[in-house]
C-alpha atoms as a PDB file:
ATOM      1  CA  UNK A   1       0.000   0.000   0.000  1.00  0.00           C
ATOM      2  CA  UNK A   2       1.135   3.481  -0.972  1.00  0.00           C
ATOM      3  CA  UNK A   3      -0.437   6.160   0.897  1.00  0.00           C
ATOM      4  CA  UNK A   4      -0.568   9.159  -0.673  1.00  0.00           C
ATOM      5  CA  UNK A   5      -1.239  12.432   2.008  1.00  0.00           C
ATOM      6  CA  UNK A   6      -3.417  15.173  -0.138  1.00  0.00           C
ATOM      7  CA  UNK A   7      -3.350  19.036   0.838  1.00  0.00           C
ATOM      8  CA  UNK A   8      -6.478  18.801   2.223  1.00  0.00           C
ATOM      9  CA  UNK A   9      -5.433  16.201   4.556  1.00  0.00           C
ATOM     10  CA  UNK A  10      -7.441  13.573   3.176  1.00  0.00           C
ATOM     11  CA  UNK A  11      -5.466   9.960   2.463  1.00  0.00           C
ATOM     12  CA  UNK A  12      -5.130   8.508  -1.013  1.00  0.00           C
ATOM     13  CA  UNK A  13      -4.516   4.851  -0.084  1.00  0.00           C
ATOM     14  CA  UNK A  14      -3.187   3.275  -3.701  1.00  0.00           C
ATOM     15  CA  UNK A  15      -2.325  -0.119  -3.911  1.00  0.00           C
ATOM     16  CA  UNK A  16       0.824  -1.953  -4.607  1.00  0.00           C
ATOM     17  CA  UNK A  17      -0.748  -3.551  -7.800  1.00  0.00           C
ATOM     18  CA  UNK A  18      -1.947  -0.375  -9.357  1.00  0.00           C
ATOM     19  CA  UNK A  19       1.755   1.489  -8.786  1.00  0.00           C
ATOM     20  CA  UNK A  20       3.291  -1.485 -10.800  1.00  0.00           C
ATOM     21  CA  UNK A  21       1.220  -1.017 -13.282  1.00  0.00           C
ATOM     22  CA  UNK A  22       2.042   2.635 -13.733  1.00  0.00           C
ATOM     23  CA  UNK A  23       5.278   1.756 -13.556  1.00  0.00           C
ATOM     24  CA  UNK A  24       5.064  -0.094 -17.364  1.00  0.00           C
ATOM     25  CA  UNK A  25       2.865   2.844 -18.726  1.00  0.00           C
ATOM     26  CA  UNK A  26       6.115   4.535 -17.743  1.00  0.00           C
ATOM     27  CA  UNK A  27       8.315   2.169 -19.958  1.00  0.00           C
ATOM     28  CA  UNK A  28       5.704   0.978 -22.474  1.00  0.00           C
ATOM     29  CA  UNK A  29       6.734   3.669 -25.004  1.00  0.00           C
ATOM     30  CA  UNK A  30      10.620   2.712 -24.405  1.00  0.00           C
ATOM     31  CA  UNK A  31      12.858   3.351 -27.611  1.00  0.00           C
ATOM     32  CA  UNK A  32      14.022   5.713 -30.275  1.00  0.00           C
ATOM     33  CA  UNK A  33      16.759   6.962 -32.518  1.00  0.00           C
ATOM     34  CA  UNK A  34      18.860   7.299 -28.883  1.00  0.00           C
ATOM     35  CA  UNK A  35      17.874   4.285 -26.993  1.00  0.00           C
ATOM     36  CA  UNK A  36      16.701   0.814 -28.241  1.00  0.00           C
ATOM     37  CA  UNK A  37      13.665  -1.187 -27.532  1.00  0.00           C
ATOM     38  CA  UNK A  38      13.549  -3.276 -24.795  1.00  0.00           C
ATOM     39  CA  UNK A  39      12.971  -7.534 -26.511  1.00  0.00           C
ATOM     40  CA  UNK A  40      11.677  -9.810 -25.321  1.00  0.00           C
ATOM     41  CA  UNK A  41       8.847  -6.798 -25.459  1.00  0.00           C
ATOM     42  CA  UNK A  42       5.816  -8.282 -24.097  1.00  0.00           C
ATOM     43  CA  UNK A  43       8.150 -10.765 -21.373  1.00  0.00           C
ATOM     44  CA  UNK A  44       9.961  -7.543 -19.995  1.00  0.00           C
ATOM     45  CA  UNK A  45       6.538  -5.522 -20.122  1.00  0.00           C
ATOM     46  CA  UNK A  46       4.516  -8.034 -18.225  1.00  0.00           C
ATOM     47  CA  UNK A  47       7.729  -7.942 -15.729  1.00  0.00           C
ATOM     48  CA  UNK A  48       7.301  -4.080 -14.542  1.00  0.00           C
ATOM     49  CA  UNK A  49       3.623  -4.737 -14.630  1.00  0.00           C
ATOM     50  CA  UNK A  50       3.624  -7.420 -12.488  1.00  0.00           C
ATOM     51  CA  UNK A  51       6.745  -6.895 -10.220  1.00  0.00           C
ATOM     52  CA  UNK A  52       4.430  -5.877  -6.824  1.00  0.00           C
ATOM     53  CA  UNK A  53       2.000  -8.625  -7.354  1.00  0.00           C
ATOM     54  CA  UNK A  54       3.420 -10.476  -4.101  1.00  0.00           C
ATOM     55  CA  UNK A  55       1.538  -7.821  -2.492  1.00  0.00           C
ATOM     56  CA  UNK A  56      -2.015  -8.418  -3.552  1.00  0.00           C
ATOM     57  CA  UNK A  57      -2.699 -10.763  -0.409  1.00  0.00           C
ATOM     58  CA  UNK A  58      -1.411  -8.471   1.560  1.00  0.00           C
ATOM     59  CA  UNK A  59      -3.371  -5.101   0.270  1.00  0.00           C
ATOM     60  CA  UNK A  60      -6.966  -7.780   0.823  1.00  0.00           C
ATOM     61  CA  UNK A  61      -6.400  -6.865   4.635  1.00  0.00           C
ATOM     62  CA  UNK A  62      -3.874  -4.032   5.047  1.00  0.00           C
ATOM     63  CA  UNK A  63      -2.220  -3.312   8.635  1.00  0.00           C
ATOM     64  CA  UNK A  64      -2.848  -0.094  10.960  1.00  0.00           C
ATOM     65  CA  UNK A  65       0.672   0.967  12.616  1.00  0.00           C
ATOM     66  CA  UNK A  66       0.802   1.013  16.080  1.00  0.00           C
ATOM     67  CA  UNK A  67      -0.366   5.058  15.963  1.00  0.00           C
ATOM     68  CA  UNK A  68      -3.696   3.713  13.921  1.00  0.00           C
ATOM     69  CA  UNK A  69      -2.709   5.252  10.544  1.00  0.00           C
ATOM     70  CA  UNK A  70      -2.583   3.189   7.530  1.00  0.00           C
ATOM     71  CA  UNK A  71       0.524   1.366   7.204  1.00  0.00           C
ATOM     72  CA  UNK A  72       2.475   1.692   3.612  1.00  0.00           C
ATOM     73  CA  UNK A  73       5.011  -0.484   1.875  1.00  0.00           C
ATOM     74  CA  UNK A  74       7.739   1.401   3.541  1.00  0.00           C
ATOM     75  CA  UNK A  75       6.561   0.335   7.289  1.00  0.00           C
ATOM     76  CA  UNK A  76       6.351  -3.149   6.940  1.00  0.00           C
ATOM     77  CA  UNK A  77       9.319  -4.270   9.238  1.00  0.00           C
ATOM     78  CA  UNK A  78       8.726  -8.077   9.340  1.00  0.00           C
ATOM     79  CA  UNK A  79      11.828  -9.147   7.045  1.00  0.00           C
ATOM     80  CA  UNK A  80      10.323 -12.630   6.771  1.00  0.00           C
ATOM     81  CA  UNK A  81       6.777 -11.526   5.693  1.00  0.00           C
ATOM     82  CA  UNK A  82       8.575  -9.037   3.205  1.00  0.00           C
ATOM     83  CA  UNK A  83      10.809 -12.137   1.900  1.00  0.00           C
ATOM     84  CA  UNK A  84       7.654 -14.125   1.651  1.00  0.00           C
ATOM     85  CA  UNK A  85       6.358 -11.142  -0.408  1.00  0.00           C
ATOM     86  CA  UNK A  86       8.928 -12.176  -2.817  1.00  0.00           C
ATOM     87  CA  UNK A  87       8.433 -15.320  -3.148  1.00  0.00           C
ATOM     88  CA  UNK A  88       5.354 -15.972  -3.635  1.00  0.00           C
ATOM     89  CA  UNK A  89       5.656 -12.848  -6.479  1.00  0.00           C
ATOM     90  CA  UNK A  90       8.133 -14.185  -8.191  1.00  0.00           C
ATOM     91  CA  UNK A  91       6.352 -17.769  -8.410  1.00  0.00           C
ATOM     92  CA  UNK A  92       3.530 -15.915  -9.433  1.00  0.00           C
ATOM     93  CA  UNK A  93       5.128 -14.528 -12.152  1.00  0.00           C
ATOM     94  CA  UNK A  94       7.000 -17.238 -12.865  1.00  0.00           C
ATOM     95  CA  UNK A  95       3.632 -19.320 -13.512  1.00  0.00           C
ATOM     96  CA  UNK A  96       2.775 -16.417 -16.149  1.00  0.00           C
ATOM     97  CA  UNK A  97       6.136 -15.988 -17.869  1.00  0.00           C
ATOM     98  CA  UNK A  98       9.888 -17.189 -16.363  1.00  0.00           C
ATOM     99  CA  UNK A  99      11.842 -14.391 -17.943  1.00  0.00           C
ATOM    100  CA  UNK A 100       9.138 -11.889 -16.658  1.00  0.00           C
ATOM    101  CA  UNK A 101      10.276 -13.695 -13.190  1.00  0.00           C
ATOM    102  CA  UNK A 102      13.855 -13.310 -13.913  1.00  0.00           C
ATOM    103  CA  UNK A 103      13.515  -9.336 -14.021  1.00  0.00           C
ATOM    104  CA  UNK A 104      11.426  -9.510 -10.773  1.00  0.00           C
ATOM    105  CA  UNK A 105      13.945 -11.995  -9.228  1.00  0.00           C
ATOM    106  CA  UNK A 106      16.857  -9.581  -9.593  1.00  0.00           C
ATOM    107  CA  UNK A 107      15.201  -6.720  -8.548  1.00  0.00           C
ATOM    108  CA  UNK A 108      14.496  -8.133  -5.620  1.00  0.00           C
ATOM    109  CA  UNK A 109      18.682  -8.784  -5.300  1.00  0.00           C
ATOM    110  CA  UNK A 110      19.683  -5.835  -6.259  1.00  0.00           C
ATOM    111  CA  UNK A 111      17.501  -4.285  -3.667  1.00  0.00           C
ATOM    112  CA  UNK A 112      18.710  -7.106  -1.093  1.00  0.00           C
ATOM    113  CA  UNK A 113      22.472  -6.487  -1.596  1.00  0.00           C
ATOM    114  CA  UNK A 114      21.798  -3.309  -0.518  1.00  0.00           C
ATOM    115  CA  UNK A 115      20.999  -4.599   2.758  1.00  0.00           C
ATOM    116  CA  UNK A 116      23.598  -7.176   2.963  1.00  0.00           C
ATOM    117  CA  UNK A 117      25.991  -3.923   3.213  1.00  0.00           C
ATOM    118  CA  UNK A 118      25.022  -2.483   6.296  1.00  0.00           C
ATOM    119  CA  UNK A 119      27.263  -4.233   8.390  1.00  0.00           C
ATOM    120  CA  UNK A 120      24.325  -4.238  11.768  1.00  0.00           C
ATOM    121  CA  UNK A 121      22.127  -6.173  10.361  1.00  0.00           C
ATOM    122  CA  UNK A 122      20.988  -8.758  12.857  1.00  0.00           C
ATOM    123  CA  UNK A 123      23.061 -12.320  11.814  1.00  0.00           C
ATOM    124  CA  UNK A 124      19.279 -14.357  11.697  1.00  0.00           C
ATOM    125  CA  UNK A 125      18.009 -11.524   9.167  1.00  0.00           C
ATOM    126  CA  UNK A 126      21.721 -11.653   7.094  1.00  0.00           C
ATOM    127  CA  UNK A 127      21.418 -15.759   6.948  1.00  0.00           C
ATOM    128  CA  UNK A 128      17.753 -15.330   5.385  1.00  0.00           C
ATOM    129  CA  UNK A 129      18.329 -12.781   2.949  1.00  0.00           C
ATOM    130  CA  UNK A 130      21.855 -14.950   1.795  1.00  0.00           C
ATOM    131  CA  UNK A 131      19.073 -17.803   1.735  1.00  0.00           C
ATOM    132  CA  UNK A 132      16.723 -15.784  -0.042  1.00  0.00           C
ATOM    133  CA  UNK A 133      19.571 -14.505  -2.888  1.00  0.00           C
ATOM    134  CA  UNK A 134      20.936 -17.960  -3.707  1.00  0.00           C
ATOM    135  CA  UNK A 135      17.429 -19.221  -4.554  1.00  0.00           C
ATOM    136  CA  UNK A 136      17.377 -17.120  -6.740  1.00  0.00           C
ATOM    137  CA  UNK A 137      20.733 -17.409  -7.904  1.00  0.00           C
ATOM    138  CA  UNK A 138      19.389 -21.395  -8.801  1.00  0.00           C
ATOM    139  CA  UNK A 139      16.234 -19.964 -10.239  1.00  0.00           C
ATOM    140  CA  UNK A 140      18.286 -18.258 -13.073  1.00  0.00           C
ATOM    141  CA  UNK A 141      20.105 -21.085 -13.309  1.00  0.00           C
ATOM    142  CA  UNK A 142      17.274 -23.323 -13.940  1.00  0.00           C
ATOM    143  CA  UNK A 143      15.787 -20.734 -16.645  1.00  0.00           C
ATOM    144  CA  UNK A 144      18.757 -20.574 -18.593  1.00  0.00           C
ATOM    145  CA  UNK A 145      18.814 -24.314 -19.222  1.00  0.00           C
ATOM    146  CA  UNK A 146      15.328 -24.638 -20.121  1.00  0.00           C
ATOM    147  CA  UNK A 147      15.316 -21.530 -22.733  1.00  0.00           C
ATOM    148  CA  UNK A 148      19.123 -22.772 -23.547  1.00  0.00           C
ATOM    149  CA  UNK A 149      18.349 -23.286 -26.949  1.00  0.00           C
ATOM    150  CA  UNK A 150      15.573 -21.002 -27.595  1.00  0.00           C
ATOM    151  CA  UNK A 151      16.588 -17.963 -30.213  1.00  0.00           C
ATOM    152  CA  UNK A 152      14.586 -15.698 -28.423  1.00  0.00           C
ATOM    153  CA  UNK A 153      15.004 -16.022 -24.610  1.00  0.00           C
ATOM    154  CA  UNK A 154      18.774 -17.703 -25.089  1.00  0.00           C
ATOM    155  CA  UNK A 155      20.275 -14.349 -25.841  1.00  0.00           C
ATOM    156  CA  UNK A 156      17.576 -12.335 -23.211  1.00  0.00           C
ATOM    157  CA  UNK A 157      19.366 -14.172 -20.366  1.00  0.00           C
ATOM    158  CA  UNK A 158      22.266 -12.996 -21.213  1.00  0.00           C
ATOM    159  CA  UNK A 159      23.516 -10.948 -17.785  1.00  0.00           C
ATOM    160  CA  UNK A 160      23.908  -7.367 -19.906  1.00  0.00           C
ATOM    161  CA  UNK A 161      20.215  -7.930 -21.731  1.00  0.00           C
ATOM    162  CA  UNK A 162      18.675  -9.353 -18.309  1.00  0.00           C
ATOM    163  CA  UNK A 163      20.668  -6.375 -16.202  1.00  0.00           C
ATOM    164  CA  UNK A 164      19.270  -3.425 -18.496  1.00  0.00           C
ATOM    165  CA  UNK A 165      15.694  -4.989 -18.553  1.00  0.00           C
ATOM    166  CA  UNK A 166      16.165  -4.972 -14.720  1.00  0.00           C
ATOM    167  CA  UNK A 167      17.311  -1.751 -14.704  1.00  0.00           C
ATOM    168  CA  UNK A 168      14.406  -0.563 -17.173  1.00  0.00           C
ATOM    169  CA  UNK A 169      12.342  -1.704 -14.407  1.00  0.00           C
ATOM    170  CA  UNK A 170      13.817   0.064 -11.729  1.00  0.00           C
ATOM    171  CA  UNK A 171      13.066   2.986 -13.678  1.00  0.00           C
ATOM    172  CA  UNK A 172       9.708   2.393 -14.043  1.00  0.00           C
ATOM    173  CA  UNK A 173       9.331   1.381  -9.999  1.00  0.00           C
ATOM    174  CA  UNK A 174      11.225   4.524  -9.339  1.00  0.00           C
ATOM    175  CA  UNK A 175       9.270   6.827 -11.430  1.00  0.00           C
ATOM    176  CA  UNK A 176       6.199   6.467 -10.290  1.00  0.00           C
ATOM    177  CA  UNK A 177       6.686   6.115  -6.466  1.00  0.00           C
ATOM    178  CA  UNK A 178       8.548   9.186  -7.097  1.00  0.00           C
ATOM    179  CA  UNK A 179       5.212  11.174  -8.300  1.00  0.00           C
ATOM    180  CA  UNK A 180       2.823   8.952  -6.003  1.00  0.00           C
ATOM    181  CA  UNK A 181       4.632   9.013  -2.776  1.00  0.00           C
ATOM    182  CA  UNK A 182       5.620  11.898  -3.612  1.00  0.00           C
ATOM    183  CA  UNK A 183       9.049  12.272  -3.239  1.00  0.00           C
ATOM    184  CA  UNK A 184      11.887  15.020  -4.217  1.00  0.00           C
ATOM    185  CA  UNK A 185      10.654  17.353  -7.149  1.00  0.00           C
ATOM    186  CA  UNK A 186      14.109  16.379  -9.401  1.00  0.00           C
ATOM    187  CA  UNK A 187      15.646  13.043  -9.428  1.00  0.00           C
ATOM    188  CA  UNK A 188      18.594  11.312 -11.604  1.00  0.00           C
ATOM    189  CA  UNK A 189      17.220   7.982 -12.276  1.00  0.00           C
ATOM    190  CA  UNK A 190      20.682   5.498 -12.727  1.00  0.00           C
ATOM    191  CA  UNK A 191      21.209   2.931 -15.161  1.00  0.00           C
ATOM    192  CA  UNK A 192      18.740   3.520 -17.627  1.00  0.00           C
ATOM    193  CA  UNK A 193      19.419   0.986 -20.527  1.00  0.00           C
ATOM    194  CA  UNK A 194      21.132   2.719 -24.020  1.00  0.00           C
ATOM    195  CA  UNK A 195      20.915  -0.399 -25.750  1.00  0.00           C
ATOM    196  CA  UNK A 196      20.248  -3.540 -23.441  1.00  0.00           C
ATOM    197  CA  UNK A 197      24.143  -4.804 -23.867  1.00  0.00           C
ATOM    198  CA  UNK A 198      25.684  -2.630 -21.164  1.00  0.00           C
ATOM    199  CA  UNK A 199      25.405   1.037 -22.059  1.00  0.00           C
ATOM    200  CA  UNK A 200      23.083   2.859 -19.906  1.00  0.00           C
ATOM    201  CA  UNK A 201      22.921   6.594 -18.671  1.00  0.00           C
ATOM    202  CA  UNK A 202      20.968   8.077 -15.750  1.00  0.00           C
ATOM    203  CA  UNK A 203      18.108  10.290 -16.828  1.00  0.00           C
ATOM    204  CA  UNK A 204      16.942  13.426 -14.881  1.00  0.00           C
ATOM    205  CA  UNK A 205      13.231  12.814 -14.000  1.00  0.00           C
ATOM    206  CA  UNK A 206      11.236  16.413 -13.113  1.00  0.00           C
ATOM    207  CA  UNK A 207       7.434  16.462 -11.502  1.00  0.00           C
ATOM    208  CA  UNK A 208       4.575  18.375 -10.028  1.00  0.00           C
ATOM    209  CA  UNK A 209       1.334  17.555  -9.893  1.00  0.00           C
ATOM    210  CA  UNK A 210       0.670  17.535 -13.663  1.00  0.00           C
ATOM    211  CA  UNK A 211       3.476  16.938 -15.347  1.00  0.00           C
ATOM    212  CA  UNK A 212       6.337  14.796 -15.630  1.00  0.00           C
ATOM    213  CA  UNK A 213       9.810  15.346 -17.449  1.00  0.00           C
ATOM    214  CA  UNK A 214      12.443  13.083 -18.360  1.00  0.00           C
ATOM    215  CA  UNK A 215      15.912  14.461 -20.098  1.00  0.00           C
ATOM    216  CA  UNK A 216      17.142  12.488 -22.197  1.00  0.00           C
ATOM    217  CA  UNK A 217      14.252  11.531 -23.343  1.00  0.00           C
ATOM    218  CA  UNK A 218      13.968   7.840 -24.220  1.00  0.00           C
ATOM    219  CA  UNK A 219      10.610   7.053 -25.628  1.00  0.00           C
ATOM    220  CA  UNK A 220       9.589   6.929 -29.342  1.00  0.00           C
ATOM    221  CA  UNK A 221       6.672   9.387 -28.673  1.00  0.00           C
ATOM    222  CA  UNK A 222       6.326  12.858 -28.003  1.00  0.00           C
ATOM    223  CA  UNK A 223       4.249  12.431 -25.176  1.00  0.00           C
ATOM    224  CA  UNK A 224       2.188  10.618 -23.458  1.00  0.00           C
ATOM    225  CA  UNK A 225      -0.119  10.108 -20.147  1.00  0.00           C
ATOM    226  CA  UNK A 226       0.141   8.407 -16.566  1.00  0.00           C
ATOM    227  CA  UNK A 227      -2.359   7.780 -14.080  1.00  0.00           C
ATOM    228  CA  UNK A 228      -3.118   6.113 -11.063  1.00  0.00           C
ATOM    229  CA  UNK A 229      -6.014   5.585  -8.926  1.00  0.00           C
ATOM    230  CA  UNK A 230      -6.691   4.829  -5.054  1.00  0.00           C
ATOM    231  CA  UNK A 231      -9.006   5.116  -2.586  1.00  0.00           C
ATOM    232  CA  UNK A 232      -9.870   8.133  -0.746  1.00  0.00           C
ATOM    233  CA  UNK A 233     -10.433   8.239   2.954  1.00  0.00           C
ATOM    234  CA  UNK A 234     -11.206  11.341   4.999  1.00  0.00           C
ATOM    235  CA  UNK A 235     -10.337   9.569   8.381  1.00  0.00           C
ATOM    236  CA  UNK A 236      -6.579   9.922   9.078  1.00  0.00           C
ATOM    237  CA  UNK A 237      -6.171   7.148  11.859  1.00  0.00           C
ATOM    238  CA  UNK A 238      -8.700   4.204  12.862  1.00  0.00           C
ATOM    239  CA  UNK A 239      -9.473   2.777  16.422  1.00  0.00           C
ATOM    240  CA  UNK A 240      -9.415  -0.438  14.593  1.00  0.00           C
ATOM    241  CA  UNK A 241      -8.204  -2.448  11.780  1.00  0.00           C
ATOM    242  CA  UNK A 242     -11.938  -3.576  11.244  1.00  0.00           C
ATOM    243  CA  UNK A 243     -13.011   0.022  11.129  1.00  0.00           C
ATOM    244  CA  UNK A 244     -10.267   1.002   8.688  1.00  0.00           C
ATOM    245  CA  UNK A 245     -11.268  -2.230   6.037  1.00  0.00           C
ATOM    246  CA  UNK A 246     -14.702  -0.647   6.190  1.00  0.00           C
ATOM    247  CA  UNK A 247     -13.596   2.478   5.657  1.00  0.00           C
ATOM    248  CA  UNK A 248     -11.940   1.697   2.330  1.00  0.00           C
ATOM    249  CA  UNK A 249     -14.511  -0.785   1.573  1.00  0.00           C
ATOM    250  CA  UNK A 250     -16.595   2.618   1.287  1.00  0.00           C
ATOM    251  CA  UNK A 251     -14.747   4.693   0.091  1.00  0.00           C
ATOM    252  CA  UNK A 252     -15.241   6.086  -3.348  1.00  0.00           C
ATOM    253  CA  UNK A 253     -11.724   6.363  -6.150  1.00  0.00           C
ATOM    254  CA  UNK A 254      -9.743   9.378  -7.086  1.00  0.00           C
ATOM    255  CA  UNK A 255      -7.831   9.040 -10.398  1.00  0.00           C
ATOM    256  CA  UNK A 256      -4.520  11.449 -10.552  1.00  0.00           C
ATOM    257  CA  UNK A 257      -2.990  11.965 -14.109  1.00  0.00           C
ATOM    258  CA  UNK A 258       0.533  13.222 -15.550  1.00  0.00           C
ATOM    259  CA  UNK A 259       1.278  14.698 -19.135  1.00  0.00           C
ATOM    260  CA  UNK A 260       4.763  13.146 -19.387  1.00  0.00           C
ATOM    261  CA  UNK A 261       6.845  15.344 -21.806  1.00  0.00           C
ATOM    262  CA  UNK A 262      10.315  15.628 -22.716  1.00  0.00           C
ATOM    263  CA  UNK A 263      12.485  17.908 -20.227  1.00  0.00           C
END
């Protein structure tokens, strides 16, 4: 759950599901003269689209924090409920399409390595992250034998093509949350894939609360709209988790739109 504060004070609560899905409006217009098109297309598309689906469980019956206001994506502290997140996202996904897996997969690394670097983290959480890493690790593993001689997917697995269709997701993930949560007005989003071998570039990513910019800009269109929708609840805190489910089980949806434009 994202939960979006308005000026007014009202609460836009916007599901994990719905973000990921802005996330590949973000990167469905990917390519140009400057930057290639992401392949396989519809694999790496479904990927961004589907890469918070290990949430949807969780968003049936979302948490309170301990102050009673709704609790987001970046509150959940239980490391083992977050790594079971993962898992049962990427199988998901895996069930749909293995390389869309893959991208999810590594995401979820790259984002766990970061962890692994911050040399206090409890020994019990280090030993299940390491535990949650090499699974994947033999996940890969058993994708690139099964698509070993396939002429499509063979050369996708390739750790440059796989990286930069990682990384195109990260942008994606990034760019919205940056507009939903929101977050800082300017951003330089790293690693954005040149041509899915190895080149990439960061791009400087601009918003308010119309528009979006991007410099350089990467897609083959010369613009193009974004939009999200959530849940809007007057009530700021809840006495009780029951109270808050029937609060959003009432309330009605607000839809938020971008122009996305070059910068």
């Amino acid at each position: 759950m994202i939960v979006r504060e308005l000026p007014n004070g009202q609460l836009l609560c916007i599901h994990q599901t719905s973000h990921a899905l802005m996330a590949e409006e973000l990167c469905r217009h990917w390519g140009n003269r400057d930057f290639a098109r992401p392949e396989p297309y519809a694999a790496v598309m479904l990927g961004i689209a589907q890469h918070d689906n290990g949430w949807y469980e969780w968003e049936l019956q979302p948490k309170l924090r301990v102050d009673g206001y709704p609790e987001d994506f970046l509150h959940e502290s239980d490391v083992d409920a977050k790594l079971q997140l993962w898992r049962r996202g990427i199988d998901r996904l895996h069930a749909q399409h293995p390389y869309a897996a893959l991208m999810l997969s590594r995401h979820a690394v790259l984002l766990y390595q970061g962890d692994l670097a911050n040399a206090a983290l409890p020994a019990a959480t280090r030993r299940r992250i390491e535990e949650f890493i090499g699974a994947q690790a033999q996940l890969l593993a058993t994708v690139r034998t099964r698509f070993a001689g396939d002429p499509i997917y063979a050369p996708a697995l390739h750790d440059a093509t796989l990286d930069a269709n990682t990384w195109l997701l990260k942008f994606g993930d990034s760019a919205s949350l940056q507009v939903l949560i929101p977050w800082a007005a300017e951003r330089a989003l790293p690693h954005c894939p040149v041509d899915f071998c190895g080149a990439d570039t960061p791009i400087m990513m601009r918003h308010d609360a119309q528009a979006i910019t991007f410099d350089p800009w990467p897609f083959g269109v010369d613009a193009f709209e974004v939009s999200i929708h959530g849940k809007l609840l007057e009530q700021r805190t809840f006495h009780t988790v029951t109270a808050y489910h029937a609060a959003l089980a009432q309330a009605p949806y607000l839809r938020l739109a971008w122009q996305v434009t070059p910068g």
